[in-house]
PDB file of N, CA and C in Angstrom:
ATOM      1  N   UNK A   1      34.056   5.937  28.805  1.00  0.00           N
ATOM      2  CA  UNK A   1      32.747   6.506  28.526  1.00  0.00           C
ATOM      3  C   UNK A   1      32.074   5.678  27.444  1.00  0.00           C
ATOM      4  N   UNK A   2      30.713   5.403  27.368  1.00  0.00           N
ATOM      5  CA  UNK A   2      30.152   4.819  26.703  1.00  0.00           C
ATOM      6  C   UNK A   2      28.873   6.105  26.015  1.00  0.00           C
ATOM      7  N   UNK A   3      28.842   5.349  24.981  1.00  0.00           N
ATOM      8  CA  UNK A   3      28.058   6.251  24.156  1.00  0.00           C
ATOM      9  C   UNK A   3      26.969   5.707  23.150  1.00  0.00           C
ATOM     10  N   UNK A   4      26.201   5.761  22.396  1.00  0.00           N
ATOM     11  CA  UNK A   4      25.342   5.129  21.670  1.00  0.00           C
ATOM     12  C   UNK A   4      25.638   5.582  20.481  1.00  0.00           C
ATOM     13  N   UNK A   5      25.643   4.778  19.611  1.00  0.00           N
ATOM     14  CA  UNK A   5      25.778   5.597  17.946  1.00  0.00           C
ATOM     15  C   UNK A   5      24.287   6.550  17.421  1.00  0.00           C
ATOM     16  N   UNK A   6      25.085   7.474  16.800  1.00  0.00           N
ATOM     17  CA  UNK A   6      24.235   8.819  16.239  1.00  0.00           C
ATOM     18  C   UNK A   6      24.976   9.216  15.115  1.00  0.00           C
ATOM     19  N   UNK A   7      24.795  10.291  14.978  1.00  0.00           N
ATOM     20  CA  UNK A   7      25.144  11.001  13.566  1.00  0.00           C
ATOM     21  C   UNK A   7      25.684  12.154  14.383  1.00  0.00           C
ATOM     22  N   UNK A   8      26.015  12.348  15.447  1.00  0.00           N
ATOM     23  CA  UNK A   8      27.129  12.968  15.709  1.00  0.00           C
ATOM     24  C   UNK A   8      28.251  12.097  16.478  1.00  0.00           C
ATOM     25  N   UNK A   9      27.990  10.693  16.603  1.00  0.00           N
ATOM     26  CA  UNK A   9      28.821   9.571  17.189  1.00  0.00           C
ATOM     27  C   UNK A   9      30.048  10.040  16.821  1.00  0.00           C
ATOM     28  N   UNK A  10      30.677   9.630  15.449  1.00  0.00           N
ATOM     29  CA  UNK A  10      32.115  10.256  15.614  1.00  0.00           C
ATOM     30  C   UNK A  10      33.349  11.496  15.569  1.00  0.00           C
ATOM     31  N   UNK A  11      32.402  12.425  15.427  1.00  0.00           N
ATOM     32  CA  UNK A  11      33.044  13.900  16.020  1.00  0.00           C
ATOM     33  C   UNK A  11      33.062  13.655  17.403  1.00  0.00           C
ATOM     34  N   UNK A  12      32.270  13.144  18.311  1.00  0.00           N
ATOM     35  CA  UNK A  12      32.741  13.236  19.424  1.00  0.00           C
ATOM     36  C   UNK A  12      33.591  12.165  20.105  1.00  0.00           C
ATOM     37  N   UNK A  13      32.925  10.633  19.367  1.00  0.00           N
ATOM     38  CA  UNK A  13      34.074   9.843  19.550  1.00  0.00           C
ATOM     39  C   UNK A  13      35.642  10.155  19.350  1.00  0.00           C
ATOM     40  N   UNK A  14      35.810  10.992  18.542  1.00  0.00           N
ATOM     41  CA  UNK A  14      37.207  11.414  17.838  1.00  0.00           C
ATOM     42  C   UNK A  14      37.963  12.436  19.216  1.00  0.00           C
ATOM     43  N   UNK A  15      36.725  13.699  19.477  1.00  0.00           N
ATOM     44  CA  UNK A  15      36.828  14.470  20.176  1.00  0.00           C
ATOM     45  C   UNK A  15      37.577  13.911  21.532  1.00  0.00           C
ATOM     46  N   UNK A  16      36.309  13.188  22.241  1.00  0.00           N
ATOM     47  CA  UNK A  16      36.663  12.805  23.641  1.00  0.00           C
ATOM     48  C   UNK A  16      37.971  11.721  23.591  1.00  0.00           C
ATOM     49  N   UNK A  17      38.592  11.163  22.371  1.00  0.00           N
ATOM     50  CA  UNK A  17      40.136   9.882  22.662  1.00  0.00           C
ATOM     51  C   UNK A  17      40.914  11.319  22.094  1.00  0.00           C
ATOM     52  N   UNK A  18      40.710  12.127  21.637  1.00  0.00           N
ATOM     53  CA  UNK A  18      41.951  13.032  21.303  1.00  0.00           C
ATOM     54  C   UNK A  18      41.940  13.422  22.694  1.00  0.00           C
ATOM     55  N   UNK A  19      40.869  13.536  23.402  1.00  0.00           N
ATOM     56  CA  UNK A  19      41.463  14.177  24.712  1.00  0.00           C
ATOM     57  C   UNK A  19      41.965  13.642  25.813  1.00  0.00           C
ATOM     58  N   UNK A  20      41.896  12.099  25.467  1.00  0.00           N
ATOM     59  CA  UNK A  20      43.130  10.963  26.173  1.00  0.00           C
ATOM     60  C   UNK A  20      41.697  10.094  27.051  1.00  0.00           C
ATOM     61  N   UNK A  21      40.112  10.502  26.701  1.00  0.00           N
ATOM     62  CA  UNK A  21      39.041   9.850  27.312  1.00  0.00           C
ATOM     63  C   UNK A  21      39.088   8.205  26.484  1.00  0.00           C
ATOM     64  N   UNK A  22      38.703   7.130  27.126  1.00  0.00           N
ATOM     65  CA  UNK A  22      38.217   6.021  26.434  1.00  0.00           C
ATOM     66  C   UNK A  22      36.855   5.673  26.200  1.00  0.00           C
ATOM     67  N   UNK A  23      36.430   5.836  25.300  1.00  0.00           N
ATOM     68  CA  UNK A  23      35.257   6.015  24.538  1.00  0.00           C
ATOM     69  C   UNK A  23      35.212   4.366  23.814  1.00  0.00           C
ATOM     70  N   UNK A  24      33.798   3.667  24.109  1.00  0.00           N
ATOM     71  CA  UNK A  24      32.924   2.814  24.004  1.00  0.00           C
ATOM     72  C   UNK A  24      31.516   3.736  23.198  1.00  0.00           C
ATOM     73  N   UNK A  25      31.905   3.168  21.470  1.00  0.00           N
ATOM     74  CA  UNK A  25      30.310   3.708  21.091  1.00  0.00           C
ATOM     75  C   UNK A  25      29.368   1.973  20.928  1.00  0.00           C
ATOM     76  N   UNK A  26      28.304   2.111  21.427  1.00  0.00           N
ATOM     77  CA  UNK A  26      27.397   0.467  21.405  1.00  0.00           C
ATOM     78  C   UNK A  26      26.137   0.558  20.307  1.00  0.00           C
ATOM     79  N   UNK A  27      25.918  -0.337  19.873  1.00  0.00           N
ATOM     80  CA  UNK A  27      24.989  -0.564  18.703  1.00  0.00           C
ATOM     81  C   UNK A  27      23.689  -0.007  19.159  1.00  0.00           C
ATOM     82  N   UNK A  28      23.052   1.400  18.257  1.00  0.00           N
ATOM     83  CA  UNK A  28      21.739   1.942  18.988  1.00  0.00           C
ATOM     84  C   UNK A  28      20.835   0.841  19.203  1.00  0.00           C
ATOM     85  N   UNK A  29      20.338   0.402  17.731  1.00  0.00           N
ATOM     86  CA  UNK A  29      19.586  -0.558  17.761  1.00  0.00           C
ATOM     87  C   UNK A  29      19.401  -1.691  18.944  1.00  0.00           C
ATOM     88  N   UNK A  30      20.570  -1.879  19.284  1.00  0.00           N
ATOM     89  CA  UNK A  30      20.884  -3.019  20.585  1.00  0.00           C
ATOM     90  C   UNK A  30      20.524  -2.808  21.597  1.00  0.00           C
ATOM     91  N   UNK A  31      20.267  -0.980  21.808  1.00  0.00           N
ATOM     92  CA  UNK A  31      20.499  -0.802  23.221  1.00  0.00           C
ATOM     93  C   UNK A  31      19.093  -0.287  23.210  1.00  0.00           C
ATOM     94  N   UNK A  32      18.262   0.155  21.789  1.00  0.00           N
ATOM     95  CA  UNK A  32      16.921   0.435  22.007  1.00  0.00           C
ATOM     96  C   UNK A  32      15.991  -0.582  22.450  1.00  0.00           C
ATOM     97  N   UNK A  33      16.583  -2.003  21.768  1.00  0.00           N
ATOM     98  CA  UNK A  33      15.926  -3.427  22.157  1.00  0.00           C
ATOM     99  C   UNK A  33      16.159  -3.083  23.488  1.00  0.00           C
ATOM    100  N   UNK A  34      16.872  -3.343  23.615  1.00  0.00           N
ATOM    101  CA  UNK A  34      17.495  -3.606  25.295  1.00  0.00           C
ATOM    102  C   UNK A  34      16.637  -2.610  26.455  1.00  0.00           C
ATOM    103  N   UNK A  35      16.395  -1.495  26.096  1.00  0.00           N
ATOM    104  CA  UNK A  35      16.013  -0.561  27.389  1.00  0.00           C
ATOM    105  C   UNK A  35      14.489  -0.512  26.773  1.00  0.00           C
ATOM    106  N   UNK A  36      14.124  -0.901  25.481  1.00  0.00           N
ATOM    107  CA  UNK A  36      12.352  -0.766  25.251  1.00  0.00           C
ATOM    108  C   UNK A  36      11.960  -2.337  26.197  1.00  0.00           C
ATOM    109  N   UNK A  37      12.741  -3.030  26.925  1.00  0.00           N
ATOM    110  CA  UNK A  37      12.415  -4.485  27.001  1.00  0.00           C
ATOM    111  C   UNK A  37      12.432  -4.396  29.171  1.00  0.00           C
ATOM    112  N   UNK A  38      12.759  -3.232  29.454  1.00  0.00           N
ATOM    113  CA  UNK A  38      13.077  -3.138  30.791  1.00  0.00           C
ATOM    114  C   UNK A  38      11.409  -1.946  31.075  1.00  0.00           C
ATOM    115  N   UNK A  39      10.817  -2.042  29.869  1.00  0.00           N
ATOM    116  CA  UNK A  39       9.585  -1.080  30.225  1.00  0.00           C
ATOM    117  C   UNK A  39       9.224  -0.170  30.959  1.00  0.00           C
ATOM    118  N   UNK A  40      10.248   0.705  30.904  1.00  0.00           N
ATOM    119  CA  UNK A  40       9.517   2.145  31.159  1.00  0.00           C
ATOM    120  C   UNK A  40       9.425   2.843  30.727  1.00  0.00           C
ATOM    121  N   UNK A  41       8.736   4.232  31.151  1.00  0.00           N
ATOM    122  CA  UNK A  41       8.102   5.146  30.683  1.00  0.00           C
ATOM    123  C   UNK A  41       9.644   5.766  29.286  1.00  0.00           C
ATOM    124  N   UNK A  42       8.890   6.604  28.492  1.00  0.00           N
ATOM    125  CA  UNK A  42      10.383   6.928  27.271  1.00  0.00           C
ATOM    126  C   UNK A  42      10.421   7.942  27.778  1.00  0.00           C
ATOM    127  N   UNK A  43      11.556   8.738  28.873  1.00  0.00           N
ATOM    128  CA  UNK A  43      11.959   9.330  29.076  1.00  0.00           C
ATOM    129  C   UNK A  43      13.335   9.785  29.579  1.00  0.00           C
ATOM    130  N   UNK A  44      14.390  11.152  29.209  1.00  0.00           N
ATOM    131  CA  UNK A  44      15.591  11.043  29.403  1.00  0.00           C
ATOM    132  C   UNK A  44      16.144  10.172  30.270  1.00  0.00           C
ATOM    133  N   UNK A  45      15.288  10.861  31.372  1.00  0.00           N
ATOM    134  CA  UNK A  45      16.143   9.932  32.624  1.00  0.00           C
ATOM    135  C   UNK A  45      16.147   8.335  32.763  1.00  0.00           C
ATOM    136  N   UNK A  46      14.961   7.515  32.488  1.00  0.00           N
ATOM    137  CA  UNK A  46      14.489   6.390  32.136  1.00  0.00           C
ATOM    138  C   UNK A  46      16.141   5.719  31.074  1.00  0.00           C
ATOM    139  N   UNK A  47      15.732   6.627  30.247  1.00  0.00           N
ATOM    140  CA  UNK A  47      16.926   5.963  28.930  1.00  0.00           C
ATOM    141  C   UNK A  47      18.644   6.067  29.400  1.00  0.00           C
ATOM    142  N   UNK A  48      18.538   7.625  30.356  1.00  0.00           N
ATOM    143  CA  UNK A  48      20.268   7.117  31.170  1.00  0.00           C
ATOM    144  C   UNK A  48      19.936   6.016  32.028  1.00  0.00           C
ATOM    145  N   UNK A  49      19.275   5.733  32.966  1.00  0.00           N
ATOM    146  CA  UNK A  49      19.443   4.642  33.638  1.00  0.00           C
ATOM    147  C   UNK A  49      19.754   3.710  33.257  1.00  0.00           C
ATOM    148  N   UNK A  50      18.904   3.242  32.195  1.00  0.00           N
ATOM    149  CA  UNK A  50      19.064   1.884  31.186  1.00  0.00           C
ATOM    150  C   UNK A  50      20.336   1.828  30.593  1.00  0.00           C
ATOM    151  N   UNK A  51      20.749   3.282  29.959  1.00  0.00           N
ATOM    152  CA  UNK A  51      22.213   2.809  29.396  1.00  0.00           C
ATOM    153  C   UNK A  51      23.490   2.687  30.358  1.00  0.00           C
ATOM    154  N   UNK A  52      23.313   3.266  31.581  1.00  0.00           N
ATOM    155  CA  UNK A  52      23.932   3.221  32.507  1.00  0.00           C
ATOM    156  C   UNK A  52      23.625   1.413  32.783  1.00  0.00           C
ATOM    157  N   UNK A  53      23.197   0.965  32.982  1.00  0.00           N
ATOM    158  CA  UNK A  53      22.849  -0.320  33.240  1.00  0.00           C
ATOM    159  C   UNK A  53      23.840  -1.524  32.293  1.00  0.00           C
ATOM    160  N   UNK A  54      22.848  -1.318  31.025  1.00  0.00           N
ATOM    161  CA  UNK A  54      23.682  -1.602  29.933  1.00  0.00           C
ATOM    162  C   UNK A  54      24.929  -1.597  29.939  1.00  0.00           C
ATOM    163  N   UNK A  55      26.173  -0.500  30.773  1.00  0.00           N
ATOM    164  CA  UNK A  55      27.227  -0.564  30.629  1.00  0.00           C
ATOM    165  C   UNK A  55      27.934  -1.199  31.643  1.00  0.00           C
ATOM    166  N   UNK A  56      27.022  -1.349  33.266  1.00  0.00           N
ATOM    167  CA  UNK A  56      27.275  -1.783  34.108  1.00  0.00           C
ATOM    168  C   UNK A  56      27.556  -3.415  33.893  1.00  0.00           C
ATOM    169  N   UNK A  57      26.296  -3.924  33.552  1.00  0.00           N
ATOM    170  CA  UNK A  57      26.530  -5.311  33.298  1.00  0.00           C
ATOM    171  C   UNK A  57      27.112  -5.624  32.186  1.00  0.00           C
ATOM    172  N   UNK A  58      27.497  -5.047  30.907  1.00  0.00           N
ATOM    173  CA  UNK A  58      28.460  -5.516  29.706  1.00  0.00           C
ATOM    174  C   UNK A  58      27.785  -6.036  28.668  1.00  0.00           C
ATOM    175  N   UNK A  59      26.244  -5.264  29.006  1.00  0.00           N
ATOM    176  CA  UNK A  59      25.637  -6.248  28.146  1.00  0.00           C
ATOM    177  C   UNK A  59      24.963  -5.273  26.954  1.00  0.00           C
ATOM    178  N   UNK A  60      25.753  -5.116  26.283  1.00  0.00           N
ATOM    179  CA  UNK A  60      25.854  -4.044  25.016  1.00  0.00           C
ATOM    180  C   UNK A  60      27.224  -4.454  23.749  1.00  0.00           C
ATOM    181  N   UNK A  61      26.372  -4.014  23.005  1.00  0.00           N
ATOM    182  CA  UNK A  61      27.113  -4.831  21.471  1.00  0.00           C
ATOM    183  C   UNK A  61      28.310  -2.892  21.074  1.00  0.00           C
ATOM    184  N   UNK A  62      29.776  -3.407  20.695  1.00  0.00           N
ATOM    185  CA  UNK A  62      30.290  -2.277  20.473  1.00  0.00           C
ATOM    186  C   UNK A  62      30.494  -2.297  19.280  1.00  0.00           C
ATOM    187  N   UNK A  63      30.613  -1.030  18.590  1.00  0.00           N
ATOM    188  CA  UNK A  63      30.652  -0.686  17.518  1.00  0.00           C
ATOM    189  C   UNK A  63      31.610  -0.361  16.684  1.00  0.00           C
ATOM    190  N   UNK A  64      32.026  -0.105  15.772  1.00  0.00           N
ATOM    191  CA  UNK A  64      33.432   0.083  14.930  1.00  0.00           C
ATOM    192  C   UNK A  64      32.577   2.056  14.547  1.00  0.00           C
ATOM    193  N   UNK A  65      33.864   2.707  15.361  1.00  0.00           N
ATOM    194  CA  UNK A  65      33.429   4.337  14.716  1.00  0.00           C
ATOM    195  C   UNK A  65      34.825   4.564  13.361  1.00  0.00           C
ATOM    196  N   UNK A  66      34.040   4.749  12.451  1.00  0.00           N
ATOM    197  CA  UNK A  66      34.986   5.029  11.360  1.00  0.00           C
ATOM    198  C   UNK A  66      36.463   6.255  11.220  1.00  0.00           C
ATOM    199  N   UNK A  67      36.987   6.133  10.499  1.00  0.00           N
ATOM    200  CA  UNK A  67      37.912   7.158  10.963  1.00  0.00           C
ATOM    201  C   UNK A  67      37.553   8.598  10.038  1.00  0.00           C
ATOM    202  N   UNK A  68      37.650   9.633  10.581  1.00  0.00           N
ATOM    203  CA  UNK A  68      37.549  11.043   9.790  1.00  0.00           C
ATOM    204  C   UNK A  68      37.612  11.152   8.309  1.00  0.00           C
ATOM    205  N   UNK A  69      38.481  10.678   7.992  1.00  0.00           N
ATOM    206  CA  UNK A  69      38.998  10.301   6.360  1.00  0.00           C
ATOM    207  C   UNK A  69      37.940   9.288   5.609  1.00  0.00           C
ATOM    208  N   UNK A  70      37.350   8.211   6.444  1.00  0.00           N
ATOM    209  CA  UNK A  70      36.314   7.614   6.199  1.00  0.00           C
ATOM    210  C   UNK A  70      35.169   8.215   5.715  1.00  0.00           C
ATOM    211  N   UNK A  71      34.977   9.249   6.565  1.00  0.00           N
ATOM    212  CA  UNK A  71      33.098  10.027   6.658  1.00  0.00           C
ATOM    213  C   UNK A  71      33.623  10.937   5.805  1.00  0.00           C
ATOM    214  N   UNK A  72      35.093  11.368   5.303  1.00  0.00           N
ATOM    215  CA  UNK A  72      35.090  12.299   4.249  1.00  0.00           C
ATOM    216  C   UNK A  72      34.328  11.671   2.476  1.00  0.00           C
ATOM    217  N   UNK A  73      35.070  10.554   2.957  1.00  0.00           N
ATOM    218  CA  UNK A  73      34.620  10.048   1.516  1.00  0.00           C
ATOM    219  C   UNK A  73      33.434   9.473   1.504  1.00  0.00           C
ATOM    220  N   UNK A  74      32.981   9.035   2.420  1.00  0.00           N
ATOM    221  CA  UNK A  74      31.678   9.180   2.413  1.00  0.00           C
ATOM    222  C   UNK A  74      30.665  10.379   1.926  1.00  0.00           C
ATOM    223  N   UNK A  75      30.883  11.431   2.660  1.00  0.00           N
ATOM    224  CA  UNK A  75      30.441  12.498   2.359  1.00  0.00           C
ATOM    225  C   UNK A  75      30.733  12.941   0.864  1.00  0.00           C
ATOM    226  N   UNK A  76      31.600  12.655   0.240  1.00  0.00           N
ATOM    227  CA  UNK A  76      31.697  12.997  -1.030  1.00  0.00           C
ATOM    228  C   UNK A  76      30.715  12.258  -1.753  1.00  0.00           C
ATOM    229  N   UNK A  77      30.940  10.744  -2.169  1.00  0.00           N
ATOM    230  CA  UNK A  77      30.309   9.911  -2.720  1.00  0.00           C
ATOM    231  C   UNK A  77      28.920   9.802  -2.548  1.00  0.00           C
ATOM    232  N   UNK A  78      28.353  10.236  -1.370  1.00  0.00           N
ATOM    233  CA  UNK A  78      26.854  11.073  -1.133  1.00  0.00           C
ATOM    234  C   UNK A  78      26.303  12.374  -1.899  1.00  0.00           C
ATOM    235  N   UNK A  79      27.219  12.779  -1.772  1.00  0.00           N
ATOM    236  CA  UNK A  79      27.085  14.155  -2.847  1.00  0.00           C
ATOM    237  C   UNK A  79      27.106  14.070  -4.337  1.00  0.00           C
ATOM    238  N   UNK A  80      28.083  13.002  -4.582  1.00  0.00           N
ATOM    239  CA  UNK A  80      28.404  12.543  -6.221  1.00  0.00           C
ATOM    240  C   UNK A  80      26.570  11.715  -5.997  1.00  0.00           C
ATOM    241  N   UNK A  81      26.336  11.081  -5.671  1.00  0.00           N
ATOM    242  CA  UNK A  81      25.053  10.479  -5.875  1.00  0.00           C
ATOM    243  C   UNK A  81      23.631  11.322  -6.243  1.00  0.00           C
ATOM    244  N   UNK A  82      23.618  12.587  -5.035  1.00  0.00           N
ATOM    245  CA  UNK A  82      23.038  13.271  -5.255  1.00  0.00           C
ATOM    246  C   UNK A  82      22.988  13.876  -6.339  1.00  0.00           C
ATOM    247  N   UNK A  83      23.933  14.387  -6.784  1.00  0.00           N
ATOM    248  CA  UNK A  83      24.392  15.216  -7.789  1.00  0.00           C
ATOM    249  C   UNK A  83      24.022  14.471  -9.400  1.00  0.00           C
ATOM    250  N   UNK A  84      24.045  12.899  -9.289  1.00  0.00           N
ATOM    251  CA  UNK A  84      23.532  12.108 -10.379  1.00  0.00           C
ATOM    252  C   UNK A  84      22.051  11.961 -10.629  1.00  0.00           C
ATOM    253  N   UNK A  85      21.848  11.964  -9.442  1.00  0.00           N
ATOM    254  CA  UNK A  85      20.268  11.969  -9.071  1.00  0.00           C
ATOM    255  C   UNK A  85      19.337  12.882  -9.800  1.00  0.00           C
ATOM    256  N   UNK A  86      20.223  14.431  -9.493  1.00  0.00           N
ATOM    257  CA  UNK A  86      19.444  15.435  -9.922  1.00  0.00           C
ATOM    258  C   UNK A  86      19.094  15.534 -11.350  1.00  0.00           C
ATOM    259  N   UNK A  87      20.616  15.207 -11.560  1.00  0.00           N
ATOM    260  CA  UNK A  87      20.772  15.467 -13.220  1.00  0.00           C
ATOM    261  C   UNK A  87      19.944  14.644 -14.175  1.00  0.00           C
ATOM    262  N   UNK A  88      19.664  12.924 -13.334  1.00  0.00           N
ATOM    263  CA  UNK A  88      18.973  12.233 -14.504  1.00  0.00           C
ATOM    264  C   UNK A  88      17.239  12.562 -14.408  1.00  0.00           C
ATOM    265  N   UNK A  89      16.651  13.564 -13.025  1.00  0.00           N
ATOM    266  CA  UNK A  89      15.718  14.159 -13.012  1.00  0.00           C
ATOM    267  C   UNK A  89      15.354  15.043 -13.755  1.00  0.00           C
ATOM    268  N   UNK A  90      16.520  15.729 -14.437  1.00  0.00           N
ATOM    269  CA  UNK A  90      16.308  17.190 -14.768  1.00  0.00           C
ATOM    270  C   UNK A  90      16.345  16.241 -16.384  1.00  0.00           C
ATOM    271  N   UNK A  91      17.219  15.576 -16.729  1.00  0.00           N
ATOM    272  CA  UNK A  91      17.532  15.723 -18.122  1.00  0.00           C
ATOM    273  C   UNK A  91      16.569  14.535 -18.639  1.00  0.00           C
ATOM    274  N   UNK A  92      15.963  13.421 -17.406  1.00  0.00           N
ATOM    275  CA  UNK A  92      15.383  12.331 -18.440  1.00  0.00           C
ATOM    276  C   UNK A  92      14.116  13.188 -19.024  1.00  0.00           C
ATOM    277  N   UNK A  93      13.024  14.390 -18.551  1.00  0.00           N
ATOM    278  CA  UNK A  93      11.860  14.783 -19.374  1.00  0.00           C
ATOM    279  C   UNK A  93      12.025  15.478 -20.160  1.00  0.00           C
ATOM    280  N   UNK A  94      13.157  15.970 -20.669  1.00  0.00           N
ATOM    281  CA  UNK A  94      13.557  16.636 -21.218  1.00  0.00           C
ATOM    282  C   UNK A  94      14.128  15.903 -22.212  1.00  0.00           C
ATOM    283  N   UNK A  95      14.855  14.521 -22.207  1.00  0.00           N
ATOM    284  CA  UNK A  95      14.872  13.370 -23.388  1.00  0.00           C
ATOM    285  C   UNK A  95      13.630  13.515 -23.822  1.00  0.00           C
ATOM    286  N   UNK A  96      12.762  12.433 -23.122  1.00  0.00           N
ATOM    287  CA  UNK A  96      11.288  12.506 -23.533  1.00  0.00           C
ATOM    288  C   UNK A  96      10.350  12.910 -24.298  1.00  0.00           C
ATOM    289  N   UNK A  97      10.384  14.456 -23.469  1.00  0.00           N
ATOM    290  CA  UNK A  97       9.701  15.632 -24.442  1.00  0.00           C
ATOM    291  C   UNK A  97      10.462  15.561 -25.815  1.00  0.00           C
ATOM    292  N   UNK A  98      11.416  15.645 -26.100  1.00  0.00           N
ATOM    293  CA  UNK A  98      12.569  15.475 -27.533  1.00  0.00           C
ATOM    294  C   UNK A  98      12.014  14.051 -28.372  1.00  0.00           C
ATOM    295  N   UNK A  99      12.021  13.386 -27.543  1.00  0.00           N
ATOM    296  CA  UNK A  99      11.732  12.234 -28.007  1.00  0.00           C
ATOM    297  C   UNK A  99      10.160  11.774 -28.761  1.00  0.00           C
ATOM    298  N   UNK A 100       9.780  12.371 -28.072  1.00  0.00           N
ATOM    299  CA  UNK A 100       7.932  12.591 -28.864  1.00  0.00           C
ATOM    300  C   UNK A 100       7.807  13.578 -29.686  1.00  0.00           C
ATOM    301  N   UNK A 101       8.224  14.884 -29.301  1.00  0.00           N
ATOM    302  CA  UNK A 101       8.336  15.493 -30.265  1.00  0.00           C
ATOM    303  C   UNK A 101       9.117  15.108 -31.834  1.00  0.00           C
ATOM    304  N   UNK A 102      10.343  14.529 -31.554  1.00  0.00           N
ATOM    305  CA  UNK A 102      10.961  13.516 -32.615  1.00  0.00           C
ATOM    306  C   UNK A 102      10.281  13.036 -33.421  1.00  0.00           C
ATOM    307  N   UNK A 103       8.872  11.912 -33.118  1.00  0.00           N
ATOM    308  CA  UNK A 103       8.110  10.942 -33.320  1.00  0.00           C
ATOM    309  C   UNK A 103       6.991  11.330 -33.632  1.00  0.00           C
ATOM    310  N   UNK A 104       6.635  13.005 -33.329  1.00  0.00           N
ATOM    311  CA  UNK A 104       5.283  13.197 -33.706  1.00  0.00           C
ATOM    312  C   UNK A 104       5.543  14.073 -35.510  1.00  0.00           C
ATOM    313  N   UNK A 105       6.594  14.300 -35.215  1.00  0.00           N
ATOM    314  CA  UNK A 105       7.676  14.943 -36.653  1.00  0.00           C
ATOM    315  C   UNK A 105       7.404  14.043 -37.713  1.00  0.00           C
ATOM    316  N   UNK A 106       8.497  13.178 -37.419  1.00  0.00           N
ATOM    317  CA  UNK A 106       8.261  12.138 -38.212  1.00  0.00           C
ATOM    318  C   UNK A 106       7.564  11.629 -38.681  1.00  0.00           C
ATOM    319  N   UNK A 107       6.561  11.087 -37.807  1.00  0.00           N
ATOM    320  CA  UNK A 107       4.959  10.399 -38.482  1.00  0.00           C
ATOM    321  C   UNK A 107       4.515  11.468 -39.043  1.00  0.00           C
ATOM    322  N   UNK A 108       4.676  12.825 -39.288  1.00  0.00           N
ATOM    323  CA  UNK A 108       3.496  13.562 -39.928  1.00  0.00           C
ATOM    324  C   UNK A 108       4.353  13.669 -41.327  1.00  0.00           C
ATOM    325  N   UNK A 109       5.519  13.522 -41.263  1.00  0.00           N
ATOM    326  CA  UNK A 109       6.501  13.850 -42.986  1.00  0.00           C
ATOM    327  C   UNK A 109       6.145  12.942 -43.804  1.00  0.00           C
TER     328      UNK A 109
END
């Protein structure tokens, strides 16, 4: 089975080889070139044909799907980012404000 990468690519990549299927995920990007270049209309059926095509002739780029343990830590280190993100939102105007206030202190003593 061939498949296109998504953001649900490897839950199901994982899914369908645990279930003894052989799973081909191919570079979206590759295959959007590829079937926007055979011009037709953008529609479901239009886009299976094309990837059906794509798999017929071999002419699709494959992809590396990461392993579970991979997208875990991923998912963490996304969250640690976020989580830095917020904090230097919340706490840099709040330097700031301190910081002028500091300075407007001072110059008046």
């Amino acid at each position: 089975m061939k498949q296109a990468a998504c953001r649900m690519s490897p839950a199901i990549c994982h899914g369908l080889q645990a279930l003894g299927v052989r799973v081909v995920c191919i570079d979206a990007r590759q295959a959007h070139q590829s079937l926007k270049a055979l011009k037709a209309n953008k529609t479901d059926p239009h886009d299976a044909a094309g990837l059906a095509q794509l798999a017929r002739t071999g002419f699709y780029k494959e992809v590396h799907v990461k392993s579970p343990a991979a997208h875990c830590v991923r998912s963490v280190i996304t969250a640690r980012n976020h989580l830095i993100e917020a904090r230097v939102r919340l706490v840099q105007p709040s330097v700031s404000s301190l910081v002028q206030v500091r300075a407007r202190h001072s110059s008046t003593a």
